[in-house]
Protein backbone atom coordinates (compact mmCIF):
# COMPACT_ATOMS: atom_id res chain seq x y z
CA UNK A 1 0.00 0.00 0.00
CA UNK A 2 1.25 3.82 -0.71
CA UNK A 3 -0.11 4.68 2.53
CA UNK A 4 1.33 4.19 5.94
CA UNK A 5 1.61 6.31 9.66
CA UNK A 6 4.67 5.78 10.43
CA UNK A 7 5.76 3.39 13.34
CA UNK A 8 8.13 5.74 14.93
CA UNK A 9 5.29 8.59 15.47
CA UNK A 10 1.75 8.42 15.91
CA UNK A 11 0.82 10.70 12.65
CA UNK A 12 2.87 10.90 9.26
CA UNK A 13 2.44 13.81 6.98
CA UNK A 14 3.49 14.22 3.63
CA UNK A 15 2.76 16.94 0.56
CA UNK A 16 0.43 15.25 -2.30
CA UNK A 17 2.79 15.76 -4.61
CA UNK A 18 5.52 14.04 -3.25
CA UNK A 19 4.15 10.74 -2.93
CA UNK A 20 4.78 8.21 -5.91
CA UNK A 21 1.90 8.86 -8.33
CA UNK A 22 -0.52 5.76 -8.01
CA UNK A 23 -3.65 6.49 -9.78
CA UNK A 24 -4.34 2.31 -8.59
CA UNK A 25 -7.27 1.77 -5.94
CA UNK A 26 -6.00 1.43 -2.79
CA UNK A 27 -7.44 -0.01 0.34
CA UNK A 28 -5.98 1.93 3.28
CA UNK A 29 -5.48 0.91 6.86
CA UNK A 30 -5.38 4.14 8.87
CA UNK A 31 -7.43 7.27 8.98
CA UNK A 32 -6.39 9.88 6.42
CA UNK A 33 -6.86 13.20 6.03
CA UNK A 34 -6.55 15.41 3.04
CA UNK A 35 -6.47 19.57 2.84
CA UNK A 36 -6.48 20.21 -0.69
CA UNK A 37 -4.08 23.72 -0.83
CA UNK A 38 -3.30 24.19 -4.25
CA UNK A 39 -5.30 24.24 -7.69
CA UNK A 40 -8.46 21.64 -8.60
CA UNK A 41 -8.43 18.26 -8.76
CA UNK A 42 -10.65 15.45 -8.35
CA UNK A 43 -10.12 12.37 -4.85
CA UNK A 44 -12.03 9.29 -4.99
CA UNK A 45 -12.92 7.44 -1.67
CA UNK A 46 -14.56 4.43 -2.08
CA UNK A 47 -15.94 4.62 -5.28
CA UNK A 48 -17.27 8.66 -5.05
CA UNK A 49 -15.36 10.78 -6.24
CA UNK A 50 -15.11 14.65 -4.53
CA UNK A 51 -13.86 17.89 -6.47
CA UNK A 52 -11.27 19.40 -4.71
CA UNK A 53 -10.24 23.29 -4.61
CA UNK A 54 -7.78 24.92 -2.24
CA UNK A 55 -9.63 24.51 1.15
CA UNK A 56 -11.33 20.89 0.46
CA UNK A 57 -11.17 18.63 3.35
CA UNK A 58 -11.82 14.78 3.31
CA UNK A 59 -11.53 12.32 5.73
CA UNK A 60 -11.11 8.57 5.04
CA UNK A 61 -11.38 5.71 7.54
CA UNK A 62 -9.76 2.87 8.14
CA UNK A 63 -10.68 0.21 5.53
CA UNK A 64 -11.89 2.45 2.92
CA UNK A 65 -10.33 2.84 -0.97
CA UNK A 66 -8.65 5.86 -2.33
CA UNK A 67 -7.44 6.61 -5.49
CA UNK A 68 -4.87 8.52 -5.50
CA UNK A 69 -4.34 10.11 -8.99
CA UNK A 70 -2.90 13.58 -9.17
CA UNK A 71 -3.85 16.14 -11.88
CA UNK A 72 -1.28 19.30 -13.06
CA UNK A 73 -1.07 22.08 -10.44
CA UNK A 74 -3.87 20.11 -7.50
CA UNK A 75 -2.18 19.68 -4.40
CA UNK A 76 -2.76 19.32 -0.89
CA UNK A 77 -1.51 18.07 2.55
CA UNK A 78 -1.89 14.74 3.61
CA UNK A 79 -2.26 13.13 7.30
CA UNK A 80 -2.27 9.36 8.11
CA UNK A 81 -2.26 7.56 11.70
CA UNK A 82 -3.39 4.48 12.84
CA UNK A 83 -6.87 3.55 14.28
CA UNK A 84 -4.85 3.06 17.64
CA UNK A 85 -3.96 6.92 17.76
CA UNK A 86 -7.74 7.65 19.05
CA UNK A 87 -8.98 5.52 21.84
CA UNK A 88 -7.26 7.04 24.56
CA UNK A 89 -8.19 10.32 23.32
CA UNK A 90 -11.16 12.70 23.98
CA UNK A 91 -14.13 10.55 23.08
CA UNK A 92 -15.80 11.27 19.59
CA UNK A 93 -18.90 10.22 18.03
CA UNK A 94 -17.66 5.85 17.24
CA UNK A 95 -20.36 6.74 14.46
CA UNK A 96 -18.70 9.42 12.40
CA UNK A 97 -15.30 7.89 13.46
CA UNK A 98 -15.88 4.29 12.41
CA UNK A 99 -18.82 4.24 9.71
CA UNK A 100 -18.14 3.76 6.20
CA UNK A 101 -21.13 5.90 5.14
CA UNK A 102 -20.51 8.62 7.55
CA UNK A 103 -19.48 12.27 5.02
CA UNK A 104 -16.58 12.39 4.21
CA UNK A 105 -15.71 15.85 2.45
CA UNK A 106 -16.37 19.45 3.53
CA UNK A 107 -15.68 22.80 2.06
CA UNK A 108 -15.32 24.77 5.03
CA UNK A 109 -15.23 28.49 5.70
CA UNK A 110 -14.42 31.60 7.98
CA UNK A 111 -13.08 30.50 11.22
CA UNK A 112 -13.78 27.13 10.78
CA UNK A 113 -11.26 26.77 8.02
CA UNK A 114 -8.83 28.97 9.31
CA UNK A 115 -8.78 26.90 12.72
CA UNK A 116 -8.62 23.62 10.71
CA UNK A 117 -5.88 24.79 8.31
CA UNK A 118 -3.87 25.62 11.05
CA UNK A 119 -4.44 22.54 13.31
CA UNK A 120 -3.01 20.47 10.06
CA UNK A 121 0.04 23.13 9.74
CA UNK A 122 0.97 22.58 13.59
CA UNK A 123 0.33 18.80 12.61
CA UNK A 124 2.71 18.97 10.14
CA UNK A 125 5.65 21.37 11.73
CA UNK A 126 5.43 18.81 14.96
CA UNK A 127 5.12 15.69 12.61
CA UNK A 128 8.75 16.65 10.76
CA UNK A 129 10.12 17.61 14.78
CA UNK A 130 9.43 14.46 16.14
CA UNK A 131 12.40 12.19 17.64
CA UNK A 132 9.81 9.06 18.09
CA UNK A 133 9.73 9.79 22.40
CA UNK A 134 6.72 9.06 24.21
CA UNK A 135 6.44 12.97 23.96
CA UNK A 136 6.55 13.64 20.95
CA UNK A 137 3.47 10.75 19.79
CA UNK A 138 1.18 12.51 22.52
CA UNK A 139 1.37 15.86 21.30
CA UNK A 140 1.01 14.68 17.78
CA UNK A 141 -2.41 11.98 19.00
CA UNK A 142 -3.75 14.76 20.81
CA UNK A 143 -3.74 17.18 18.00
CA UNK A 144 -4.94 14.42 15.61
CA UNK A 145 -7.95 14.62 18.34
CA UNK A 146 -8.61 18.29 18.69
CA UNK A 147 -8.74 18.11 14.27
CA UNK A 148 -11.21 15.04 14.44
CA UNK A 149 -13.57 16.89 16.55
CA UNK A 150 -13.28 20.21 14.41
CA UNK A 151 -14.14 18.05 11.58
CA UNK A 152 -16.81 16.62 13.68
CA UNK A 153 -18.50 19.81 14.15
CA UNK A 154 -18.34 20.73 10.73
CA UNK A 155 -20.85 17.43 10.34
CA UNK A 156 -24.57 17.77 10.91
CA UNK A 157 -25.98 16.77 14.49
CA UNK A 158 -25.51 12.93 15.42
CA UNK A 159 -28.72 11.99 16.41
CA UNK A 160 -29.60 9.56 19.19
CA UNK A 161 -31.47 7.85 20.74
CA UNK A 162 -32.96 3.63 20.98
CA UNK A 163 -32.91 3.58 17.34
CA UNK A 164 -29.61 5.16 16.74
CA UNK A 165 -27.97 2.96 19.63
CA UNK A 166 -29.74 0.05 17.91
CA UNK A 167 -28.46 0.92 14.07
CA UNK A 168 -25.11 1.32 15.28
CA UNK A 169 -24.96 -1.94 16.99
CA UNK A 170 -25.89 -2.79 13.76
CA UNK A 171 -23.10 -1.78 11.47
CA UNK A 172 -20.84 -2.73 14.28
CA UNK A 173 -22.17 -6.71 13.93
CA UNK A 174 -21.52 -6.35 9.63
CA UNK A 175 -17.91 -4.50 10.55
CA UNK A 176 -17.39 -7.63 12.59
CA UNK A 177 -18.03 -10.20 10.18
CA UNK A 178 -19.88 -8.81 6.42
CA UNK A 179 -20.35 -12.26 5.04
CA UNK A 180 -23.65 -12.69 6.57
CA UNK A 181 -26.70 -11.18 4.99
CA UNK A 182 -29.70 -12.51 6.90
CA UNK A 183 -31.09 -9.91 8.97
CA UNK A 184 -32.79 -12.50 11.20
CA UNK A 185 -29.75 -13.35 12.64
CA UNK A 186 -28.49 -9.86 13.49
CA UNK A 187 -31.77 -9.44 15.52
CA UNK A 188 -31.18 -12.67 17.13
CA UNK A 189 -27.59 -11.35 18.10
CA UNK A 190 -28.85 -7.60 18.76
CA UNK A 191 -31.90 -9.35 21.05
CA UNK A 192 -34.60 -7.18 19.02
CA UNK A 193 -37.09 -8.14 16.71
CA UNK A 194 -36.68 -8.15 12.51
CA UNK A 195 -39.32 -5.66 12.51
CA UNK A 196 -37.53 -3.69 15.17
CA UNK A 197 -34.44 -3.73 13.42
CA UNK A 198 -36.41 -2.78 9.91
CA UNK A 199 -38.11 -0.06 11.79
CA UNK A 200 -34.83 2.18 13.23
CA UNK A 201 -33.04 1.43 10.08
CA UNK A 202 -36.13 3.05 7.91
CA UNK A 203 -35.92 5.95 11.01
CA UNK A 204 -31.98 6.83 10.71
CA UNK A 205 -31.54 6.09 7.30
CA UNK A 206 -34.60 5.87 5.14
CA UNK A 207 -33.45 2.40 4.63
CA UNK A 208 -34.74 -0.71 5.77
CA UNK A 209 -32.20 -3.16 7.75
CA UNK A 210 -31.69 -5.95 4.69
CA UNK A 211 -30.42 -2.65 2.60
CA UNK A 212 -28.30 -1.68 5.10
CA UNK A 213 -26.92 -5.28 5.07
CA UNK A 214 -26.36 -5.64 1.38
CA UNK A 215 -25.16 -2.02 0.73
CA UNK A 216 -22.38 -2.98 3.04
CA UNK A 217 -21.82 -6.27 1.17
CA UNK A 218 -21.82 -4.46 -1.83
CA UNK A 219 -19.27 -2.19 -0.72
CA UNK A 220 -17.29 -4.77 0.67
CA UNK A 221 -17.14 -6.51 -3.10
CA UNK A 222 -16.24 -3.49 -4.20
CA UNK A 223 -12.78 -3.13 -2.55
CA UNK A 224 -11.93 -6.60 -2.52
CA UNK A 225 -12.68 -6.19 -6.99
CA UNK A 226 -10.72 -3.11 -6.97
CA UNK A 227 -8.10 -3.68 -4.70
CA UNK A 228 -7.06 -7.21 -5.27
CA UNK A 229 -6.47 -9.93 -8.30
CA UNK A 230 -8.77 -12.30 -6.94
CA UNK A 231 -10.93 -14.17 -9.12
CA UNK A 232 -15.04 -12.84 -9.46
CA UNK A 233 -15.94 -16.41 -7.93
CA UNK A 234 -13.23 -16.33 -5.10
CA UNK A 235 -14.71 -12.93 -4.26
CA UNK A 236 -17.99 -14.18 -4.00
CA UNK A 237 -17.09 -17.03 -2.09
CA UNK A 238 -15.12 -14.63 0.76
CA UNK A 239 -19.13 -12.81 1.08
CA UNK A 240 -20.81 -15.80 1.35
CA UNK A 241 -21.73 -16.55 -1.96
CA UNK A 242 -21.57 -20.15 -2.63
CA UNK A 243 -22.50 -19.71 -5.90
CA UNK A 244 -20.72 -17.35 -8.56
CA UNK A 245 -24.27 -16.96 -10.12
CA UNK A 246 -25.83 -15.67 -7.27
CA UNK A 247 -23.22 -13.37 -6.35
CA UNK A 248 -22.77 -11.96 -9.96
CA UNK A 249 -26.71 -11.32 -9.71
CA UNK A 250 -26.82 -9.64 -6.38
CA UNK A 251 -23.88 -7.46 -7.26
CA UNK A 252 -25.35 -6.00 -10.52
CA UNK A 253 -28.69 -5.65 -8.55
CA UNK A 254 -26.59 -3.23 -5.78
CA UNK A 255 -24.42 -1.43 -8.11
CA UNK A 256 -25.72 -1.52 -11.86
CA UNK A 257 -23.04 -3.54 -13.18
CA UNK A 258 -21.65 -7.45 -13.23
CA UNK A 259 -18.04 -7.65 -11.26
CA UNK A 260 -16.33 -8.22 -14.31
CA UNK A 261 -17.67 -4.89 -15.70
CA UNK A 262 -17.08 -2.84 -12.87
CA UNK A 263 -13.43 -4.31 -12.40
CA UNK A 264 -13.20 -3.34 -16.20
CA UNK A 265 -14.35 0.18 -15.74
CA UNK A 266 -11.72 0.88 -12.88
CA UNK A 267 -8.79 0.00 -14.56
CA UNK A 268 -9.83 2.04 -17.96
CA UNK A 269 -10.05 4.73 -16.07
CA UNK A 270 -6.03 5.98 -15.19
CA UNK A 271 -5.33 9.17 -13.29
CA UNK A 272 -3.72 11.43 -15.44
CA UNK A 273 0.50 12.27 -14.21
CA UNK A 274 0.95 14.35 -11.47
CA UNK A 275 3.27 17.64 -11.71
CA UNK A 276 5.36 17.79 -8.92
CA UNK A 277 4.77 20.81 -6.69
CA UNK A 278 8.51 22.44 -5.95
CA UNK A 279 7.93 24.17 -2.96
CA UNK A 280 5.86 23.06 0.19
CA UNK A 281 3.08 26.08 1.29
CA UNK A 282 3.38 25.05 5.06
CA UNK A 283 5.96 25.30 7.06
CA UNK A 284 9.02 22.75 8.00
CA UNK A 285 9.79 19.74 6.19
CA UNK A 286 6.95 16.92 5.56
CA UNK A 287 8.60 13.45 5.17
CA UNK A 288 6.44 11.35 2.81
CA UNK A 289 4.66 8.26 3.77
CA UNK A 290 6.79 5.11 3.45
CA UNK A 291 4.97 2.00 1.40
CA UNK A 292 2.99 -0.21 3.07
CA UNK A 293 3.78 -3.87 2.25
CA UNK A 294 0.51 -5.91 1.80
């Protein structure tokens, strides 16, 4: 993988334009966080792809796929750390934090961008200071934490509440283990009804709980298509399918297209080369992130 924090600090930082040009889907494992600075361009995270302009922020979670293409003159600043950064940190919502449908992109303004662009500077300066002490990786988690939860309040209200609780238990049980698609035995495990289940995912999402299941699936197909050589049947097999048939159905029915097709569509469709950019906009040096083996 292009992406890695590194293991000496808690948070690696690194300009756009001075990692390798990948324009491959990648499946990262750490949060990553992206401040677009300079010119337009276009980042994809998992499968939707944002337009970027100087002051674009995204936020990807662990797990999800980014592609990485650069385009002439777009660049921006880029955090990564590890899941492991955050738990002994301020708490923030495990929803936003966690869920791979939670937003992921915000254009934000006035104050709010000026505090934001700074937090990622200090990020930055501190990330290219650090000699790898105990020290050092608190200061950097900590601000990692007071960013999260400026992004956080950029994000509309998390609501709460039994049927919140109840859909988040949810996606937690699919996060655990997405090959299983029958929604009876998620209530069984969650100790609530089908209809019950049905009935808060319909109230926090507009969609029933068997769409929340196979979205999820569906995603899940996605990144292993994009991200790995695997044959369509082996892929199937890893969600559950037992037959190629069934899952080559059941993904056209989520997504519009058979696996082949959509495998096909992703790899006609390179970045174009990146222009590196010769002088960093923030201040001190930011190391680029190392390679992550698979």
């Amino acid at each position: 993988m292009l992406l890695r924090a590194s293991p000496t600090a808690a948070v690696d930082a690194a300009r756009l334009s001075d990692l390798p040009a990948h324009p491959a889907p990648q499946r990262v494992r750490d949060h990553v966080v992206i401040l677009a600075s300079t010119g337009q361009g276009t980042h994809t995270i998992d499968f939707v792809t944002h337009a970027c302009r100087p002051g674009t922020l995204l936020w990807g979670r662990p797990g999800q796929v980014h592609q990485f293409g650069g385009q002439a003159g777009f660049d921006a600043t880029v955090l990564a750390f590890p899941p492991a950064t955050l738990p002994a940190l301020p708490p923030l919502p495990v929803r936003l934090v966690t869920d791979p449908t939670a937003p992921t992109c915000w254009q934000p303004a006035g104050e709010d961008e000026e505090a934001i662009v700074a937090e990622i500077a200090q990020i930055a300066v501190d990330r290219a200071r650090s000699d790898g002490s105990e020290l050092s990786r608190a200061l950097l988690a900590h601000q990692v934490a007071v960013l999260l939860m400026r992004i956080v309040a950029l994000a509309p209200p998390v609501r709460s509440g039994p049927a919140a609780d109840l859909i988040d238990q949810l996606r937690a049980e699919i996060e655990r283990d997405v090959t299983h698609r029958r929604v009876e035995d998620y209530a069984e495990r969650l100790g609530c009804s089908v209809r019950t289940l049905t009935r808060a995912g319909l109230v926090m999402t507009g969609r029933s709980a068997k769409q929340i299941v196979d979205e999820r699936i569906a995603l899940e197909a996605k990144r292993l298509l994009a991200t790995s050589t695997l044959p369509v049947a082996e892929v199937g097999r890893r969600l559950g399918f037992d037959e190629p048939t069934n899952f080559g159905r059941f993904f056209a029915r989520e997504t519009g297209l058979t696996p082949g097709a959509f495998r096909a569509t992703l790899l006609r469709s390179p970045a174009p080369p990146r222009v590196p950019h010769q002088r960093s906009s923030l201040p001190g040096r930011l190391t680029p992130l190392a390679p992550r083996t698979a």
